[in-house]
N, C-alpha and C. Protein backbone atom coordinates (compact mmCIF):
# COMPACT_ATOMS: atom_id res chain seq x y z
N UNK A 1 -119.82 27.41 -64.92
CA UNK A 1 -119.69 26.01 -64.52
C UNK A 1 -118.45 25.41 -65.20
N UNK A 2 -117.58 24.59 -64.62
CA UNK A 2 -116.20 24.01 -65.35
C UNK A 2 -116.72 22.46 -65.28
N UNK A 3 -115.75 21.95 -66.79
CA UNK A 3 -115.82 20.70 -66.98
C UNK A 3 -114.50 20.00 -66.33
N UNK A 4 -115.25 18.74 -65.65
CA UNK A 4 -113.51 18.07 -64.51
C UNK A 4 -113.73 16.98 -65.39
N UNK A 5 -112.70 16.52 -65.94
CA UNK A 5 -112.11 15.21 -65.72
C UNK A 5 -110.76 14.56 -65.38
N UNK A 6 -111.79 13.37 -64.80
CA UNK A 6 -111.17 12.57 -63.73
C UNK A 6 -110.50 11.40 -64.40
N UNK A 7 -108.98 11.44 -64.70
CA UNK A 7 -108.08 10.76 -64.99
C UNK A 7 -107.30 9.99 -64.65
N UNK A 8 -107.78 8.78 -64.89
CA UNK A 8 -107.71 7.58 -64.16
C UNK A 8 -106.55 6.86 -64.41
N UNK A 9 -105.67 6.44 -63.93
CA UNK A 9 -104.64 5.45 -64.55
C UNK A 9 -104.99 4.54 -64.06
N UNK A 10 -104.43 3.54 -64.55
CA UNK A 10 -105.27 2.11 -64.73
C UNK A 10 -104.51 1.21 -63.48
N UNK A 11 -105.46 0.16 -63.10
CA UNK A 11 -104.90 -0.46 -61.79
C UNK A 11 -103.56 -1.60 -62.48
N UNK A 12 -103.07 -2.32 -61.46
CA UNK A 12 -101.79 -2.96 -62.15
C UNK A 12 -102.40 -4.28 -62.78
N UNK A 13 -101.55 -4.37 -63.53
CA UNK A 13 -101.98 -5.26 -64.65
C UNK A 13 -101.16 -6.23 -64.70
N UNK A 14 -101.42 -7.68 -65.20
CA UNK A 14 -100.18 -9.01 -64.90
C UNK A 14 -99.80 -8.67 -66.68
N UNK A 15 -98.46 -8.68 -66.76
CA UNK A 15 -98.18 -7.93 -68.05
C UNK A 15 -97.73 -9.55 -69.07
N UNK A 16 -98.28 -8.77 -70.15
CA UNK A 16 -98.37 -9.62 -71.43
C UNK A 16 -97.97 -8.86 -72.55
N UNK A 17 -97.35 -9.42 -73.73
CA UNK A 17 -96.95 -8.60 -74.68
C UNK A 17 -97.86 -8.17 -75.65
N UNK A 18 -99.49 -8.49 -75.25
CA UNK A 18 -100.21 -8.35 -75.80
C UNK A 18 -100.81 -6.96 -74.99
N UNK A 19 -100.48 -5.71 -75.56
CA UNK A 19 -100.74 -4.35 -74.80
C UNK A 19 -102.38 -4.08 -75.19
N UNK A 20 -103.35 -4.24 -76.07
CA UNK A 20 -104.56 -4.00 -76.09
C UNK A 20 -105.28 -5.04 -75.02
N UNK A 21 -105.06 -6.29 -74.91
CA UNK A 21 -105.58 -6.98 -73.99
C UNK A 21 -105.29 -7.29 -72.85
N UNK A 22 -103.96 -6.92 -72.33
CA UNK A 22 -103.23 -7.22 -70.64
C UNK A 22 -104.31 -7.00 -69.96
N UNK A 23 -104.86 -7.86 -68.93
CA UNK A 23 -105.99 -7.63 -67.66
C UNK A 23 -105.23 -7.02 -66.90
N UNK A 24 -106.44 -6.66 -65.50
CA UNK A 24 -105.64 -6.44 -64.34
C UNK A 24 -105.06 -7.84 -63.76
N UNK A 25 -104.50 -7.61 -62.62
CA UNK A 25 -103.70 -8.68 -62.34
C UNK A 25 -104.45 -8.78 -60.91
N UNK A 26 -104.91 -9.50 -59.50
CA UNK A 26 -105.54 -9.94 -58.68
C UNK A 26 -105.65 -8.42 -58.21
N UNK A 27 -104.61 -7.70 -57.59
CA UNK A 27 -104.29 -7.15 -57.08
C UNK A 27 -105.31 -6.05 -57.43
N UNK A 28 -104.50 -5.67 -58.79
CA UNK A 28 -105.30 -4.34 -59.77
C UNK A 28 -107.07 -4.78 -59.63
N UNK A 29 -107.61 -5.58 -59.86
CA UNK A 29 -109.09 -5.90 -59.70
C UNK A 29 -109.64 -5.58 -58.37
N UNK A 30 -108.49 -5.54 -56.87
CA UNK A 30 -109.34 -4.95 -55.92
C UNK A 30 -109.27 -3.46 -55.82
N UNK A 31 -108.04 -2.84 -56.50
CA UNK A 31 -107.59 -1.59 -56.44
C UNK A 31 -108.83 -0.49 -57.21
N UNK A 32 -109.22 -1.46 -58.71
CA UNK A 32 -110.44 -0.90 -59.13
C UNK A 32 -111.29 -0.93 -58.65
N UNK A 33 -111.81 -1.64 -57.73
CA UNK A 33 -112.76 -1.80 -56.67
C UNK A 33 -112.59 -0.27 -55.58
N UNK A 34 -111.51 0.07 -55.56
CA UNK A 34 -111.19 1.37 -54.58
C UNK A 34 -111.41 2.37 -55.35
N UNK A 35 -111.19 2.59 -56.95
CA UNK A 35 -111.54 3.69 -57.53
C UNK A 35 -113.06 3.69 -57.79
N UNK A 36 -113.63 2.59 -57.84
CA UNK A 36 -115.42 3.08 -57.81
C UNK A 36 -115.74 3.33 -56.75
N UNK A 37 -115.01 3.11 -55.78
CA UNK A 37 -115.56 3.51 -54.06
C UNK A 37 -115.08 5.01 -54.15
N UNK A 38 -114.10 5.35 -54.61
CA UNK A 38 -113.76 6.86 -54.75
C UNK A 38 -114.59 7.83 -55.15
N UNK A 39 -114.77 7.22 -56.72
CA UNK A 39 -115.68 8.24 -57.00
C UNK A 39 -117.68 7.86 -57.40
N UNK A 40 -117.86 7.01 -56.29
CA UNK A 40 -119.00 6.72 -56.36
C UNK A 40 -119.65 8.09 -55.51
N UNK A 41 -119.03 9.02 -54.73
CA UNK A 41 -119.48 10.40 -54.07
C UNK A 41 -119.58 11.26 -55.65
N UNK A 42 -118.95 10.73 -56.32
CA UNK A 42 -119.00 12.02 -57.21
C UNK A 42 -120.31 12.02 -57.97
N UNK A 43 -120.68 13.23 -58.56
CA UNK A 43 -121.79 13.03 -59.68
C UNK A 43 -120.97 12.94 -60.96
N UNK A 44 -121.45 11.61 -61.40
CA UNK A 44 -120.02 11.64 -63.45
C UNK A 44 -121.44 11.82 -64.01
N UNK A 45 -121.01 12.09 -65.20
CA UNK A 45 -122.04 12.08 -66.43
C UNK A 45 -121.39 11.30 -67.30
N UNK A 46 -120.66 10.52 -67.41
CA UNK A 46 -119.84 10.37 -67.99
C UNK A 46 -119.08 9.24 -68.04
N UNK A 47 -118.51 7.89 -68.35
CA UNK A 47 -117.10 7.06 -68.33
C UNK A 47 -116.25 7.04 -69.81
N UNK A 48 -115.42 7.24 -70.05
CA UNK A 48 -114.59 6.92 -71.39
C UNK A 48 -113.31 6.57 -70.92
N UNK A 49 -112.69 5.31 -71.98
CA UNK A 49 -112.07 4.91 -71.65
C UNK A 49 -110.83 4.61 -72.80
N UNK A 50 -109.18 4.45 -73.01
CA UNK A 50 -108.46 4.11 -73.69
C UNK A 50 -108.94 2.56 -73.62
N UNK A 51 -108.68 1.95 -74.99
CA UNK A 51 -109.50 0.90 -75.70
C UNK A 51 -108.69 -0.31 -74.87
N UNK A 52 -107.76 -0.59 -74.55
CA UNK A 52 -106.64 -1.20 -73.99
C UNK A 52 -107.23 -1.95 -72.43
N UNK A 53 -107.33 -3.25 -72.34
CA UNK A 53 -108.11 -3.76 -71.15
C UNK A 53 -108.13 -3.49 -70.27
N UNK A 54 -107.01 -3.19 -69.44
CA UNK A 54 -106.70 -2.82 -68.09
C UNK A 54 -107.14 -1.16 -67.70
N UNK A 55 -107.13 -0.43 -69.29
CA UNK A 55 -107.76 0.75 -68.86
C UNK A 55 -109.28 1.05 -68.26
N UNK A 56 -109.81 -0.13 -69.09
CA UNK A 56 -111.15 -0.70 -68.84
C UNK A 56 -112.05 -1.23 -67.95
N UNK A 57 -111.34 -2.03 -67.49
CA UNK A 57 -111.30 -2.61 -66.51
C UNK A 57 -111.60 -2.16 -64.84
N UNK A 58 -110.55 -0.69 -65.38
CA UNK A 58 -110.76 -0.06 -64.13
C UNK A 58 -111.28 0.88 -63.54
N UNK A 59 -112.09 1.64 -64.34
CA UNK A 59 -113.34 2.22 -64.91
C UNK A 59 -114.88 1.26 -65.02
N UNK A 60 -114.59 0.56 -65.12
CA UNK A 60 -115.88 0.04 -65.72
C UNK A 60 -116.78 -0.05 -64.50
N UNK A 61 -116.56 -0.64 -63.01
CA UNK A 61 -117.04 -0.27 -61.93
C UNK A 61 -117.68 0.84 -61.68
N UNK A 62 -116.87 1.90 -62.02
CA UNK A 62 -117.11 3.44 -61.57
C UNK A 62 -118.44 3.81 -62.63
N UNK A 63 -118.17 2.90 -64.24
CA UNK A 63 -119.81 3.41 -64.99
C UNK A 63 -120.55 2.94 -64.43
N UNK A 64 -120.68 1.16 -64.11
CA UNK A 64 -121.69 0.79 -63.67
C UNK A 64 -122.39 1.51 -62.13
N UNK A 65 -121.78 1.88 -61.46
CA UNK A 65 -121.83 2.36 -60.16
C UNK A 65 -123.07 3.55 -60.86
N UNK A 66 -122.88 3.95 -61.76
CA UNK A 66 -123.88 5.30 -61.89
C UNK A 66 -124.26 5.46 -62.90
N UNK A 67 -124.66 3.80 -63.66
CA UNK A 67 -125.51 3.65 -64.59
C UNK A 67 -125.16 4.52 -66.27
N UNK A 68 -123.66 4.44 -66.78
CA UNK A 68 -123.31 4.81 -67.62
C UNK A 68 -122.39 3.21 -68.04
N UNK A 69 -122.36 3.66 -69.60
CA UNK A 69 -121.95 2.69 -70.28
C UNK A 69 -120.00 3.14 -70.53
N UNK A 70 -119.24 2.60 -70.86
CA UNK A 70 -118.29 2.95 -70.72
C UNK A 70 -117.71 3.15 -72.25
N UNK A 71 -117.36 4.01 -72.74
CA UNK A 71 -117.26 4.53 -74.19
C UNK A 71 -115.40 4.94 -74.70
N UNK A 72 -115.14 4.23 -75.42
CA UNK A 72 -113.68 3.88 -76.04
C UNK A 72 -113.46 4.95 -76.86
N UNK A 73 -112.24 5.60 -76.61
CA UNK A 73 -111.35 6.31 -77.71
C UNK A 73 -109.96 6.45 -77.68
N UNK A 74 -109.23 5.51 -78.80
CA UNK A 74 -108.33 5.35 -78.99
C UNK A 74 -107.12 6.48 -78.94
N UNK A 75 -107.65 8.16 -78.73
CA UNK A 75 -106.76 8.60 -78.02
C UNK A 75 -105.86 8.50 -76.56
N UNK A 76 -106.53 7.75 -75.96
CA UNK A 76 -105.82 7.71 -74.44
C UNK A 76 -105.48 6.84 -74.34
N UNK A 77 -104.91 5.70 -75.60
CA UNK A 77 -104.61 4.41 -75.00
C UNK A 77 -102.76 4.34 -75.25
N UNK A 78 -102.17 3.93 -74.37
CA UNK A 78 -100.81 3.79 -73.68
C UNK A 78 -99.85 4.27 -74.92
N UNK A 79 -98.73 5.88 -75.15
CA UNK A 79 -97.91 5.85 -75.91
C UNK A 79 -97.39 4.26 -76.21
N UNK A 80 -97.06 4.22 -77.68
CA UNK A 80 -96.15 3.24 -78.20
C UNK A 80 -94.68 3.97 -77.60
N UNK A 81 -93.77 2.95 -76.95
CA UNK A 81 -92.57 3.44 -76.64
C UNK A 81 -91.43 3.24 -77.63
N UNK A 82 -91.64 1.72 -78.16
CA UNK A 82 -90.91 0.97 -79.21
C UNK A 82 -91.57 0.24 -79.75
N UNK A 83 -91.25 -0.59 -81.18
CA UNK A 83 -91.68 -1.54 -81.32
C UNK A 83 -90.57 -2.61 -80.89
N UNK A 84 -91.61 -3.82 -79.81
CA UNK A 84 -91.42 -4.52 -79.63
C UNK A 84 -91.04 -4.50 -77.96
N UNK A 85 -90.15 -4.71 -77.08
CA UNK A 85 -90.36 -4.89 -76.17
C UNK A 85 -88.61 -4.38 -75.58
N UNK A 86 -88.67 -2.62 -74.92
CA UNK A 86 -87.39 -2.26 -74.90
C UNK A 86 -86.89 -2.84 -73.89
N UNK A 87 -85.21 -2.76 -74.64
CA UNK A 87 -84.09 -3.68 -73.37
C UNK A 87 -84.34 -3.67 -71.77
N UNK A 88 -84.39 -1.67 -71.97
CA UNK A 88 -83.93 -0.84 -70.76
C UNK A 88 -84.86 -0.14 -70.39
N UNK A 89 -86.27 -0.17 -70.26
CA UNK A 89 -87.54 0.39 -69.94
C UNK A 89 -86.99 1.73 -69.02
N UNK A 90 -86.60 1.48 -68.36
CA UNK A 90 -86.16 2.94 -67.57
C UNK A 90 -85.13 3.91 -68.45
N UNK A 91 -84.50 3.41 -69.16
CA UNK A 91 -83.21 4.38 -69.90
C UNK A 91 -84.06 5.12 -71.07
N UNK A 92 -85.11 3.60 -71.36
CA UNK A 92 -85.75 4.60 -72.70
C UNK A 92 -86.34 5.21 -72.65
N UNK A 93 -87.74 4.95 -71.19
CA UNK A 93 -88.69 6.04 -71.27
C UNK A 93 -87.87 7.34 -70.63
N UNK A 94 -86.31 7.41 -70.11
CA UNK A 94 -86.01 8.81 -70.03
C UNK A 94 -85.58 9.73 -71.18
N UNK A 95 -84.85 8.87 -71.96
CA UNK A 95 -84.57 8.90 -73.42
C UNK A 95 -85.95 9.71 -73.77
N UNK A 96 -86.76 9.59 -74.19
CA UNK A 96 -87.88 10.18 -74.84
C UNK A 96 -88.73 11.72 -73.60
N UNK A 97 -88.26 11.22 -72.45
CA UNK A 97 -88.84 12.53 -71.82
C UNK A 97 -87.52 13.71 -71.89
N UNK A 98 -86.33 13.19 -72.22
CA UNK A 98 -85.56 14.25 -72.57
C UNK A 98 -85.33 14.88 -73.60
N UNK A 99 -85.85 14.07 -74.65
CA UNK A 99 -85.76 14.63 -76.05
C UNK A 99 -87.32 14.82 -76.44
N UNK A 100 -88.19 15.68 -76.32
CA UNK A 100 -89.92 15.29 -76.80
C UNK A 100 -90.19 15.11 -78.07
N UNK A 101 -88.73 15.11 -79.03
CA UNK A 101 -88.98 14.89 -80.19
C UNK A 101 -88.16 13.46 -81.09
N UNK A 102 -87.63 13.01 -79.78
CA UNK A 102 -86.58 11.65 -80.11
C UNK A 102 -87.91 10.44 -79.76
N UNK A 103 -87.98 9.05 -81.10
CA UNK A 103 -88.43 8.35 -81.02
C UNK A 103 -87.84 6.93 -81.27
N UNK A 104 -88.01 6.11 -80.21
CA UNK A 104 -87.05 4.64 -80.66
C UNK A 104 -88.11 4.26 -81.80
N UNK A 105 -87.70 3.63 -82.79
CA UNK A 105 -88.10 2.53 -83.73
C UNK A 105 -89.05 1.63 -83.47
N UNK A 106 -90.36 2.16 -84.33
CA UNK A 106 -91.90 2.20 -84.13
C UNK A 106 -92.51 2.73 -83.18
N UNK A 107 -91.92 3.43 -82.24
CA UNK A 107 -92.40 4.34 -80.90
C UNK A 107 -93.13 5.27 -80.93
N UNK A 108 -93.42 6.48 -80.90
CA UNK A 108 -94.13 7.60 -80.76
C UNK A 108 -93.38 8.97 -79.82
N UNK A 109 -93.01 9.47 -79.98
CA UNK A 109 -92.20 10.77 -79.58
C UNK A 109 -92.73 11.40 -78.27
N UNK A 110 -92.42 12.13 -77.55
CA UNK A 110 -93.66 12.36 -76.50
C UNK A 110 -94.35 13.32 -77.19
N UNK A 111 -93.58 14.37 -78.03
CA UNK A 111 -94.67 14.90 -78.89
C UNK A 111 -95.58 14.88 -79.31
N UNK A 112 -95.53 13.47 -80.32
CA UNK A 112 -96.27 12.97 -80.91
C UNK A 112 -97.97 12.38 -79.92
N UNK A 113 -97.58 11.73 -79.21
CA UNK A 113 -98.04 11.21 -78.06
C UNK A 113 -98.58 12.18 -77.63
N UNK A 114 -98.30 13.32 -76.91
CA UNK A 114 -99.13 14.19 -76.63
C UNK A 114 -100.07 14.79 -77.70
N UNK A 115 -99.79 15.07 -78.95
CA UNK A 115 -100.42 15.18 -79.34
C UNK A 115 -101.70 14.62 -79.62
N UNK A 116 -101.34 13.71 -79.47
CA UNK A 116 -102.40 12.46 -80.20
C UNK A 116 -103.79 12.59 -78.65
N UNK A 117 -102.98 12.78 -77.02
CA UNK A 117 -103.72 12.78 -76.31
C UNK A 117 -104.59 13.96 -75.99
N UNK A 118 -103.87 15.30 -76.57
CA UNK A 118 -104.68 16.46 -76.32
C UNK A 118 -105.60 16.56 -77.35
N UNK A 119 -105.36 15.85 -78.82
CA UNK A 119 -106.80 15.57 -79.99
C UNK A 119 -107.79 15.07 -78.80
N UNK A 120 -107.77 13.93 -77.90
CA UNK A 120 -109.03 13.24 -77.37
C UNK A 120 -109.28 14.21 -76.12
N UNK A 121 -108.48 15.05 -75.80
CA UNK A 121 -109.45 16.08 -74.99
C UNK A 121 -109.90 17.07 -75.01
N UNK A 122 -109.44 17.66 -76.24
CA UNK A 122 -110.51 18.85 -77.02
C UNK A 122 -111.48 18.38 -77.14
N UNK A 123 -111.52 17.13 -77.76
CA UNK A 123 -112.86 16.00 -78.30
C UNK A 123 -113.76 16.23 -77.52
N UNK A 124 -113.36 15.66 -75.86
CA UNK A 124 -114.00 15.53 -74.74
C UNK A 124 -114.07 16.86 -73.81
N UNK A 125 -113.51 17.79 -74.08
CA UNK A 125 -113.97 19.09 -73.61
C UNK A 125 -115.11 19.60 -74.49
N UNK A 126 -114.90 19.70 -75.82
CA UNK A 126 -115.91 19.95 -76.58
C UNK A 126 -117.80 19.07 -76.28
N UNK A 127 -117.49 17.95 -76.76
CA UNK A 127 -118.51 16.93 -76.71
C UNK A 127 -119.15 16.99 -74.81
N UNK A 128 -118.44 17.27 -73.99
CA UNK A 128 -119.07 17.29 -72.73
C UNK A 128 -118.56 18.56 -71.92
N UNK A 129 -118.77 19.53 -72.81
CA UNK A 129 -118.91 20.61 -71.69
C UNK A 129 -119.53 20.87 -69.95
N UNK A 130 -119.07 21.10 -69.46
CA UNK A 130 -119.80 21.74 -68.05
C UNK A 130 -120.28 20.09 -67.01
N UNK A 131 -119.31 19.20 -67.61
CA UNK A 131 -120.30 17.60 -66.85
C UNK A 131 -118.69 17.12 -66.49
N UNK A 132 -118.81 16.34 -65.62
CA UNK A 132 -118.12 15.56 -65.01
C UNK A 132 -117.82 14.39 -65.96
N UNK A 133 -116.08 13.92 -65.77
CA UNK A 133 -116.31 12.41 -66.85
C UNK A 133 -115.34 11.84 -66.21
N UNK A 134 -114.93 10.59 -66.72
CA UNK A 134 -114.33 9.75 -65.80
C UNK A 134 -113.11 9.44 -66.85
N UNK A 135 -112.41 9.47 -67.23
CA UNK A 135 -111.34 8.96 -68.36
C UNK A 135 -110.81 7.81 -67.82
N UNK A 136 -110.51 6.30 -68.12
CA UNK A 136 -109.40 5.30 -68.01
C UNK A 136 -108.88 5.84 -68.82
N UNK A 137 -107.50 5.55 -68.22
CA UNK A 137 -106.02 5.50 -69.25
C UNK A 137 -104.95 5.30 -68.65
N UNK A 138 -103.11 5.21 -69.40
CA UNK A 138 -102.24 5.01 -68.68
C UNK A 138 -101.10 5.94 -68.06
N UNK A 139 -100.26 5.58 -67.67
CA UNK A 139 -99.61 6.67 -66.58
C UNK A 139 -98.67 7.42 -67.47
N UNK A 140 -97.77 7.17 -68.95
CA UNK A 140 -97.51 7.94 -69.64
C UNK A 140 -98.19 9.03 -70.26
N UNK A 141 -99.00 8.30 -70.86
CA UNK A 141 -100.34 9.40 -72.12
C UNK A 141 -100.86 10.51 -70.83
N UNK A 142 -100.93 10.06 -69.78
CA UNK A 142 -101.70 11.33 -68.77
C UNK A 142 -100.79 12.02 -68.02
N UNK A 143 -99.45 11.68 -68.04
CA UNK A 143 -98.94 12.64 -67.80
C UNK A 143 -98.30 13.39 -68.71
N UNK A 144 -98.17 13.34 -70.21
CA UNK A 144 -98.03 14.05 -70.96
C UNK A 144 -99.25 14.94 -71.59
N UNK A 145 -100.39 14.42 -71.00
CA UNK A 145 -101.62 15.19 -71.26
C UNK A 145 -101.62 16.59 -70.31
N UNK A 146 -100.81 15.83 -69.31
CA UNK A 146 -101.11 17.42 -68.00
C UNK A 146 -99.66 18.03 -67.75
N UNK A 147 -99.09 17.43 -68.52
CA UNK A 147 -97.93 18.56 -69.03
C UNK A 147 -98.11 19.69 -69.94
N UNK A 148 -98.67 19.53 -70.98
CA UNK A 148 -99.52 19.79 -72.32
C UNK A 148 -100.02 21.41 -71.41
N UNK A 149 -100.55 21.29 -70.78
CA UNK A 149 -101.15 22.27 -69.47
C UNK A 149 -100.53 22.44 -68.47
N UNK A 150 -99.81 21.92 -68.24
CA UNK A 150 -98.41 22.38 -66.77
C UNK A 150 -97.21 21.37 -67.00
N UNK A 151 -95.93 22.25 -67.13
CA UNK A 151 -94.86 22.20 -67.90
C UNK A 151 -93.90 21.18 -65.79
N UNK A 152 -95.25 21.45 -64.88
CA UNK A 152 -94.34 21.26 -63.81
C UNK A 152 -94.89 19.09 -64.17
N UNK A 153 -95.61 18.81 -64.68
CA UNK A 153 -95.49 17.48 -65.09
C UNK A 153 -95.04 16.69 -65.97
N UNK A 154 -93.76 16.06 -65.44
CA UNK A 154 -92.97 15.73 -66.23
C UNK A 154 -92.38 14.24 -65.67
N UNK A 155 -91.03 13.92 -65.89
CA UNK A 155 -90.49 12.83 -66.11
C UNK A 155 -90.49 11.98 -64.57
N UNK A 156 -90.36 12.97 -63.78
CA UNK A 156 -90.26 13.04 -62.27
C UNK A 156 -91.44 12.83 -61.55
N UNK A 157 -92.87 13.06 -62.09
CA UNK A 157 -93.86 13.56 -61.59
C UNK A 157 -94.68 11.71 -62.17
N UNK A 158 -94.49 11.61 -63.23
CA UNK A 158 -94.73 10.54 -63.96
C UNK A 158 -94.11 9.51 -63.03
N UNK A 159 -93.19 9.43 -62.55
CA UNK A 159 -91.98 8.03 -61.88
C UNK A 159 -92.96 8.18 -60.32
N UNK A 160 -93.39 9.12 -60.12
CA UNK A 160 -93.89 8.65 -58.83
C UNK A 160 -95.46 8.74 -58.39
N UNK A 161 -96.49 8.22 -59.67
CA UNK A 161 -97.29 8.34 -60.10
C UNK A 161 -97.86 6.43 -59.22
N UNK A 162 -98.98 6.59 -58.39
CA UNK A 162 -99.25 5.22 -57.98
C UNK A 162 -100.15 4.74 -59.21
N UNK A 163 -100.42 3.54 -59.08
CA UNK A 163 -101.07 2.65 -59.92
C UNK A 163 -102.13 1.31 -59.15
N UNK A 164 -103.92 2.09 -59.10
CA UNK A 164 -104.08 3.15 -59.87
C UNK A 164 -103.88 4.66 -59.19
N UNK A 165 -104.23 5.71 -60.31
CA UNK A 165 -104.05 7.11 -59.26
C UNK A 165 -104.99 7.55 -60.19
N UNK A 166 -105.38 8.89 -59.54
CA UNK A 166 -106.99 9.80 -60.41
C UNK A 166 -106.59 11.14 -59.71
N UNK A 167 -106.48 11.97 -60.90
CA UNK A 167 -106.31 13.49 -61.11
C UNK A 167 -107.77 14.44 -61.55
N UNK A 168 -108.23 15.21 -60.95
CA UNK A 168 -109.35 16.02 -61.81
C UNK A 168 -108.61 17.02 -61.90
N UNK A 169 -108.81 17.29 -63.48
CA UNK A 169 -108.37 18.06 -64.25
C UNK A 169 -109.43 18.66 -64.57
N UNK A 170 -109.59 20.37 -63.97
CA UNK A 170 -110.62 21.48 -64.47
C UNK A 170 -110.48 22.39 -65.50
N UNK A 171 -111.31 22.48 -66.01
CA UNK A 171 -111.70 23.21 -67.42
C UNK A 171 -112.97 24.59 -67.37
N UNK A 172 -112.64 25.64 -67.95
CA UNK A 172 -114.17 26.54 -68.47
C UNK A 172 -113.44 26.90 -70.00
N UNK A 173 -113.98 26.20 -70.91
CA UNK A 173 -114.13 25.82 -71.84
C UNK A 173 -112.70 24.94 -72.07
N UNK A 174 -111.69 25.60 -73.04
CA UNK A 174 -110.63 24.74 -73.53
C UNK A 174 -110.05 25.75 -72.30
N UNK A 175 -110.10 26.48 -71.67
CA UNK A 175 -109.02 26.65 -70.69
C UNK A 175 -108.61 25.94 -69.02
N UNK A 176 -107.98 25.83 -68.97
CA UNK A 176 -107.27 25.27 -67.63
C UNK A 176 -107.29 25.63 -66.48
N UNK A 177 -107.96 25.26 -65.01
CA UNK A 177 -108.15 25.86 -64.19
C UNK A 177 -107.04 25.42 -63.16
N UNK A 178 -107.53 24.06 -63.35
CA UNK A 178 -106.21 23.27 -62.58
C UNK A 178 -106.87 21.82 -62.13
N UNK A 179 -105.54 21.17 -61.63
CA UNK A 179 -105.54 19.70 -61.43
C UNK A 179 -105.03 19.54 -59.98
N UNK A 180 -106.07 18.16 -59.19
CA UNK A 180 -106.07 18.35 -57.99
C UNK A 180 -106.02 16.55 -57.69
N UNK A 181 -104.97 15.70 -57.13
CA UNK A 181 -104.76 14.18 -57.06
C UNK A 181 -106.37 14.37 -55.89
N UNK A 182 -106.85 13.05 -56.19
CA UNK A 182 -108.23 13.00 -55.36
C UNK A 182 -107.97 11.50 -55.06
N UNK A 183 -106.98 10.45 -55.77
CA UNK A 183 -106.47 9.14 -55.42
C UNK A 183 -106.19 9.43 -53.80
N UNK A 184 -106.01 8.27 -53.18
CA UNK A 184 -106.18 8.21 -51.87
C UNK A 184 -106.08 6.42 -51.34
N UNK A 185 -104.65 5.82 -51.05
CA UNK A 185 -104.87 4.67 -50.36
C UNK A 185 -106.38 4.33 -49.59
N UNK A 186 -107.10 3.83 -50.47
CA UNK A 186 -108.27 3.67 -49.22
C UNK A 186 -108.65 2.48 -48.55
């Protein structure tokens, strides 16, 4: 039996410089409405979510939908890029996918970053073997999570990533079976 999880990036959010609390934004609130319609076919055992609102937010449908509580770990919540708020959002986040070990000032490396995201899915491969789970999180940290496991996700793959979008990512034990987009304009 393999463990899937379903990796959620978070619906769009009306942005604030306050990154743990940004909501969704009108839009993102019906979009999460489309990801519990998604995977309300599925059987989860499962919701966890990066601590960060909008990750939350958009998930939280999909627990209630099947009577799970929605459970926080600060591994999946959005790489730090900089501190503070970069000039050139596009120059930097290429800046850092070209170097995985170059970090702007208070940022996080993608290295680093990945690292930090593959700690919370050993966690969650370990702790929920063989069950279905639902992960919120954001469109950097998960695609450096499924790079981590396929070298073909990267800087390119990330830029054309919708918001929200949901990947199941299969597992028999810590190994990798593969990842399959199940997002779907609906």
């Amino acid at each position: 039996m393999a463990t899937n999880l379903y990796l959620v990036r978070h619906a769009h959010s009306t942005y604030t410089s306050d990154e743990r609390n940004r909501p969704l934004s009108e839009r993102g609130y019906k979009d999460a409405e489309k990801v519990t319609e998604l995977l309300k076919k599925e059987k989860i055992d499962a919701v966890l979510s990066s601590p960060y609102a909008r990750a939350v937010q958009t998930v939280e449908g999909t627990a209630v939908s099947h009577g799970k509580e929605v459970h926080l770990l600060e591994d999946f919540k959005e790489r730090t890029l900089t501190e503070g708020k970069a000039p050139d959002f596009e120059a930097a986040i290429e800046k850092v996918w070209a170097d995985p070990d170059f970090s702007w000032e208070g940022g996080e490396s993608n290295r680093d970053a990945q690292q930090r995201g593959i700690r919370g899915m050993k966690t969650v491969l370990a702790d929920y073997e063989n069950m279905n789970v639902v992960i919120g999180t954001h469109g950097n940290i998960m695609v450096l999570i499924m790079n981590y496991f396929d070298e073909a996700y990267g800087y390119s793959f990330w830029k054309q990533l919708a918001m929200p979008d949901v990947y199941r990512l299969s597992f028999e034990g810590e190994s990798f079976i593969g990842c399959q987009r199940i997002w779907m304009d609906l």
